[in-house]
Protein backbone atom coordinates (compact mmCIF):
# COMPACT_ATOMS: atom_id res chain seq x y z
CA UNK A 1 32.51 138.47 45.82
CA UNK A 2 36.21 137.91 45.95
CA UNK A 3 36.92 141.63 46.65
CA UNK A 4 34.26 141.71 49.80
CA UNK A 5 36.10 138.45 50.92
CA UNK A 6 39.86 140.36 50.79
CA UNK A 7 38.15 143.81 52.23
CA UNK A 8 36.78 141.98 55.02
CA UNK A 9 40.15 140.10 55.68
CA UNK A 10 42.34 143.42 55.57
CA UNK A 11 39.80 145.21 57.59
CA UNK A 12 39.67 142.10 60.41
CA UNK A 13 43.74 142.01 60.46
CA UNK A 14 43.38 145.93 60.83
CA UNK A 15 41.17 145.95 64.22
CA UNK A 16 43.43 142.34 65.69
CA UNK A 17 46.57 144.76 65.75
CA UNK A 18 44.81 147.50 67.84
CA UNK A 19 45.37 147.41 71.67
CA UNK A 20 42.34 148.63 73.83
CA UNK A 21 42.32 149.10 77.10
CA UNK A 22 40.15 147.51 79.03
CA UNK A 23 37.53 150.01 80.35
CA UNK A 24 37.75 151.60 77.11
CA UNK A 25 36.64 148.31 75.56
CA UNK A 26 34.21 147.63 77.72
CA UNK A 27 32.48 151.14 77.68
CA UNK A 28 32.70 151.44 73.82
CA UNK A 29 30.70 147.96 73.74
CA UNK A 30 27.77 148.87 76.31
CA UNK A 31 27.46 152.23 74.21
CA UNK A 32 27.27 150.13 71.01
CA UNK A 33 24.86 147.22 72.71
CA UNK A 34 22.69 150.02 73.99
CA UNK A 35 22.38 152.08 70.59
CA UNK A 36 21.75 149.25 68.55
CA UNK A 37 18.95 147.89 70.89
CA UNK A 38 17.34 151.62 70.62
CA UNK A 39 17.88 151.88 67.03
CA UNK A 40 16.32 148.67 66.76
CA UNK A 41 13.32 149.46 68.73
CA UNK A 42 12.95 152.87 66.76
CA UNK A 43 13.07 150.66 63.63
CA UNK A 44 10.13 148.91 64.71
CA UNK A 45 7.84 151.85 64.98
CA UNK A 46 9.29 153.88 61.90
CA UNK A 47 10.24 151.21 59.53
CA UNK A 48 13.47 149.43 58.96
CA UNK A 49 14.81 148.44 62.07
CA UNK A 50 17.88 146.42 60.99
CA UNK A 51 19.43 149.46 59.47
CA UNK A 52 18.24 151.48 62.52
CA UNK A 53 19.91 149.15 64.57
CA UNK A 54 23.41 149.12 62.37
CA UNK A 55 22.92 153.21 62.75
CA UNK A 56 22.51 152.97 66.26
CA UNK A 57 25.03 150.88 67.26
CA UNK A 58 27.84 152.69 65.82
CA UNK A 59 26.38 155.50 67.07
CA UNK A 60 26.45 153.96 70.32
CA UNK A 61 30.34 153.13 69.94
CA UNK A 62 31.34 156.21 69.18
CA UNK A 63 29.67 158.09 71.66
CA UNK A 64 31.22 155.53 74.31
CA UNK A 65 34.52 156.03 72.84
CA UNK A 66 34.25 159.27 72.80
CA UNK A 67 33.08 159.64 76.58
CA UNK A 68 35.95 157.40 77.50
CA UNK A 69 38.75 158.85 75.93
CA UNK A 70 36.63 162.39 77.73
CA UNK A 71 36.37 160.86 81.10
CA UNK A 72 40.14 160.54 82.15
């Protein structure tokens, strides 16, 4: 339990140093909001839709980042 706690602290004080700008934050988050809410809804008619949801959602973030970092 203790080692979850300290991963979950080093990974938290590893994201607060990164600097994102602010289209690039917003467009990574609508990609990650919109994969997780169709991950979530495939979930529901295949089974599972929690992890479908986790799956989709980082799915999501990437592909925004991605586009993003594309796009300028």
């Amino acid at each position: 339990m203790i080692q979850r706690i300290l991963a979950i602290a080093a990974l938290t004080l590893l994201l607060a140093g990164c600097a994102v700008d602010r289209t690039t934050g917003e467009r990574t988050l609508k990609s990650a909001a919109a994969g997780a809410a169709g991950g979530a809804v495939a979930g529901l008619f295949y089974g599972n839709p929690l992890t479908k949801a986790a799956v989709g959602g980082a799915a999501g973030a990437a592909g925004g980042f991605v586009y993003d970092q594309l796009s300028r």
